[in-house]
Protein backbone atom coordinates (compact mmCIF):
# COMPACT_ATOMS: atom_id res chain seq x y z
CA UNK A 1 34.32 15.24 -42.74
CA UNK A 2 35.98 13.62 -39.68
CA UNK A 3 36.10 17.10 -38.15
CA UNK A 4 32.19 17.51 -38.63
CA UNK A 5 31.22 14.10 -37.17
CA UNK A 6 33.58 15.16 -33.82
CA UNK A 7 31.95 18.58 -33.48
CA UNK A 8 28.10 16.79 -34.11
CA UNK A 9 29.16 14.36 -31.89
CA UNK A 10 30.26 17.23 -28.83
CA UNK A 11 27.38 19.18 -29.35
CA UNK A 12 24.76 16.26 -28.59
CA UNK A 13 26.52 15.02 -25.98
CA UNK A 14 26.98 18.74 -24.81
CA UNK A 15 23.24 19.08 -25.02
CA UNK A 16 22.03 16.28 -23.74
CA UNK A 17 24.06 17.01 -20.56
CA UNK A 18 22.20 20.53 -20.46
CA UNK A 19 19.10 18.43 -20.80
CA UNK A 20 19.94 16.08 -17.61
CA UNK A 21 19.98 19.08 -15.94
CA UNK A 22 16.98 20.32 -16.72
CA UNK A 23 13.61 20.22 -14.13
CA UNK A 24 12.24 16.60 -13.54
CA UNK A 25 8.78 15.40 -12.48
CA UNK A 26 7.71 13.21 -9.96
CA UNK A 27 3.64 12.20 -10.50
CA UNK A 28 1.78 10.68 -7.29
CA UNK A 29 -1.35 9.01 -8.10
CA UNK A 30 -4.39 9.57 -5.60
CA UNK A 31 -4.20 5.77 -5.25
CA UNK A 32 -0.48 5.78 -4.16
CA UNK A 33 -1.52 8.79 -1.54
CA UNK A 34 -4.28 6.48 -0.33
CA UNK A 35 -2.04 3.24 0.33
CA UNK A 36 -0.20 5.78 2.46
CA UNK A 37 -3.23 7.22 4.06
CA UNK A 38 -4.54 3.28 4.83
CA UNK A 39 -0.91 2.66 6.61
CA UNK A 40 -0.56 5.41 8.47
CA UNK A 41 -3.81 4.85 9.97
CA UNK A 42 -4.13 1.15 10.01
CA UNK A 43 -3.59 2.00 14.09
CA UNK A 44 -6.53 3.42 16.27
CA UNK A 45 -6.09 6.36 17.25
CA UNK A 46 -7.11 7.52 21.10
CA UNK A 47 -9.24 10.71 22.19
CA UNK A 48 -8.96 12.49 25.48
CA UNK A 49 -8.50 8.88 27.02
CA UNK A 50 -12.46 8.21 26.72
CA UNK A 51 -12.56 7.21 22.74
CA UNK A 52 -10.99 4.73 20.04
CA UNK A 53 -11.41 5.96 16.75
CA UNK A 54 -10.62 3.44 13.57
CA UNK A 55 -9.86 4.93 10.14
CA UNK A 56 -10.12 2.83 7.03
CA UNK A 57 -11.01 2.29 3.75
CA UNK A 58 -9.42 6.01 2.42
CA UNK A 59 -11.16 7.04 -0.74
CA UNK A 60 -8.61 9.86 -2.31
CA UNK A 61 -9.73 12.74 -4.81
CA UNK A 62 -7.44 15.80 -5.80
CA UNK A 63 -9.84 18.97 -6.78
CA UNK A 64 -7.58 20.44 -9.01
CA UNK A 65 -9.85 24.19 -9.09
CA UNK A 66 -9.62 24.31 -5.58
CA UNK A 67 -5.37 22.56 -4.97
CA UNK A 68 -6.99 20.82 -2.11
CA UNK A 69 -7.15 16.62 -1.47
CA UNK A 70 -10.41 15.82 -0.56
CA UNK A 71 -10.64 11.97 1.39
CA UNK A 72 -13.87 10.03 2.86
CA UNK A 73 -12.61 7.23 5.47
CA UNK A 74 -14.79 4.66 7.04
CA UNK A 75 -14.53 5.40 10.85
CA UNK A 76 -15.73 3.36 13.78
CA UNK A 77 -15.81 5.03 17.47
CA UNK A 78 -15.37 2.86 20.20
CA UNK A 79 -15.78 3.98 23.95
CA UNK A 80 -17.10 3.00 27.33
CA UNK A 81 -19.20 5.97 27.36
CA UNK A 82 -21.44 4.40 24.26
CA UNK A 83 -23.26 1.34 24.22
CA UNK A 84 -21.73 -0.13 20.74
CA UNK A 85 -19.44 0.76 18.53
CA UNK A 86 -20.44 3.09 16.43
CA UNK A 87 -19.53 3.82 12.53
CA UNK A 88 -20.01 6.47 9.98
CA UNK A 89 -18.28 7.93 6.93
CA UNK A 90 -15.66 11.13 7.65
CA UNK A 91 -15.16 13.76 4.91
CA UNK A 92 -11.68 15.30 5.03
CA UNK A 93 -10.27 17.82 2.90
CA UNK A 94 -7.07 19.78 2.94
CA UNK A 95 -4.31 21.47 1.40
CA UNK A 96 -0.61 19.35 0.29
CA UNK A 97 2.38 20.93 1.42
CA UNK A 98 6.12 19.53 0.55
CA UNK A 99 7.73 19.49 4.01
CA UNK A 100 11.47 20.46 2.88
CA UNK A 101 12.81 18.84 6.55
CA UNK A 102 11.51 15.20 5.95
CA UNK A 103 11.32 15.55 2.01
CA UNK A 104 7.37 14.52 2.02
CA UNK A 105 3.97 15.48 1.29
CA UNK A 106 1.91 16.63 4.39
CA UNK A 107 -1.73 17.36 5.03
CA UNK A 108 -2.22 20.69 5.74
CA UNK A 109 -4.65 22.71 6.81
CA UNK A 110 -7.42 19.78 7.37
CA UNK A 111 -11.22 20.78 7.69
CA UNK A 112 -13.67 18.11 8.54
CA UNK A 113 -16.38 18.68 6.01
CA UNK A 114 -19.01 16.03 7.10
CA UNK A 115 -19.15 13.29 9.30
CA UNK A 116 -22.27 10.64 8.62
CA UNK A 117 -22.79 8.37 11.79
CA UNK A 118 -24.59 4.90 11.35
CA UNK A 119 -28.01 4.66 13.58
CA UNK A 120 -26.76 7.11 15.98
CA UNK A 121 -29.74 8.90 18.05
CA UNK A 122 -29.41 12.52 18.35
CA UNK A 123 -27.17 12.70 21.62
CA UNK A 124 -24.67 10.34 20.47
CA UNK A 125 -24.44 12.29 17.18
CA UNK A 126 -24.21 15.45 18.86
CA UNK A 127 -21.00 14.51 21.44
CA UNK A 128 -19.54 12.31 18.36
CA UNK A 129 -19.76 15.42 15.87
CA UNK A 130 -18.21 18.23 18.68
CA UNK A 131 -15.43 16.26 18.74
CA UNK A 132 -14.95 15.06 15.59
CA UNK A 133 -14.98 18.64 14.46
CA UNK A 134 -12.41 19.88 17.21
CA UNK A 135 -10.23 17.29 17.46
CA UNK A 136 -10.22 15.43 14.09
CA UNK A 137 -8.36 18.05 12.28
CA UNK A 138 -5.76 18.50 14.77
CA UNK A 139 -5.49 14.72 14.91
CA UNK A 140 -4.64 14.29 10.93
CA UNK A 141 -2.57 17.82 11.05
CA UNK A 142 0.95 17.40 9.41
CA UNK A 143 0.32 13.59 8.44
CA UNK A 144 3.15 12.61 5.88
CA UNK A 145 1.09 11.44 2.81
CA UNK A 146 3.80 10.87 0.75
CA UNK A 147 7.62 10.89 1.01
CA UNK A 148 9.80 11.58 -2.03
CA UNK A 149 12.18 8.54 -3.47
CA UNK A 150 16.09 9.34 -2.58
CA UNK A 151 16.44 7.85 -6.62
CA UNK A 152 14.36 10.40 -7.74
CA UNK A 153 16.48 12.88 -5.84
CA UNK A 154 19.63 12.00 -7.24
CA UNK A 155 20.43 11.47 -10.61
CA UNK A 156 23.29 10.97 -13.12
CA UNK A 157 25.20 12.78 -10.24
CA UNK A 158 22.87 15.48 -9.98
CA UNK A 159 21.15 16.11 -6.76
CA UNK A 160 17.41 17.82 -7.34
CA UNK A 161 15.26 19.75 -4.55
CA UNK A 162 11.13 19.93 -5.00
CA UNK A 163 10.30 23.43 -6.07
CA UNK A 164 6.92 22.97 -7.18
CA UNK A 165 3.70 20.99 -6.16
CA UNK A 166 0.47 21.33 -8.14
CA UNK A 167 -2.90 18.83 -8.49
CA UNK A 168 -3.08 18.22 -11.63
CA UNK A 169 -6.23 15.97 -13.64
CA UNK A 170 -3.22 12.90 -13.60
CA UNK A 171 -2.75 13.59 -9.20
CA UNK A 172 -0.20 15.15 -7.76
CA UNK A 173 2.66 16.44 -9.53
CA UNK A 174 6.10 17.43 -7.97
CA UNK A 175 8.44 19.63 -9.84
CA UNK A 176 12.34 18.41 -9.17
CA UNK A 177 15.21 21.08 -10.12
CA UNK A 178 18.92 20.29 -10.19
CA UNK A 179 20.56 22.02 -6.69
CA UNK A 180 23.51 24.36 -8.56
């Protein structure tokens, strides 16, 4: 009997070792991704010399049919060139890629989709929308949205690389498997 219970008792602890070592997940929610988003652009950013541009107020949805991040930001332009300031909505979307060097989540591939400006006549909207278009996605290129936990990458003396990324309906989910 005493032979038994030492066997039943190597097995489990045999399998639960082989279970340790199994893939792990790591789930980011779109409002963790959107804290990030906030901080990295709590700082205006300058155009060609001429313009200020504030970001704020990120608004964060995964489309999980399409595996792009799609993000609306209040934005304010400032410049000596325009009489006020003046504000609109930005549409963002792009793809997430896991950047292996820095162990985060970058924005890839960024397309403005739309860009709403407050009261703007015509030829403001005009110069304001050129450039948003041609600069803005160069501007938010390779942005680090979110940068994987060294605890998540080690554990019980195992070290794990990211392998997968998918959206998912719960965010963005990050597939972990043990380095052999």
């Amino acid at each position: 009997m005493m032979k038994y219970s030492v066997v039943i008792l190597f097995l489990l602890a045999f399998l639960s070792g082989c279970a340790a070592l199994g893939d792990r997940t790591v789930n980011v929610t779109e409002a963790q991704i959107q804290q990030k988003l906030n901080e990295k652009l709590a700082v205006p950013i300058q155009l060609l010399k001429i313009f200020d541009v504030n970001l704020s107020n990120s608004v964060v949805k995964f489309d999980q049919s399409t595996g792009r991040m799609q993000t609306t930001l209040d934005t304010v332009f400032n410049s000596p060139l325009l009489d006020k300031s003046v504000a609109g909505k930005l549409g963002i979307s792009g793809k997430l890629r896991f950047d292996a060097a820095s162990q985060s989540v970058v924005l890839d591939e960024p397309k403005i989709d739309q860009f709403t400006v407050d009261g703007a006549d015509s030829k403001h909207n005009e110069i304001i929308n050129a450039l948003t278009k041609t600069l803005g996605a160069e501007m938010l290129s390779g942005i680090t949205l979110y940068t994987v936990k060294p605890e998540d990458l080690q554990f019980g003396g195992t070290t794990y690389s990211p392998q997968d990324m998918q959206i998912t309906d719960k965010g963005l989910q990050l597939t972990l498997t043990p380095q052999r």
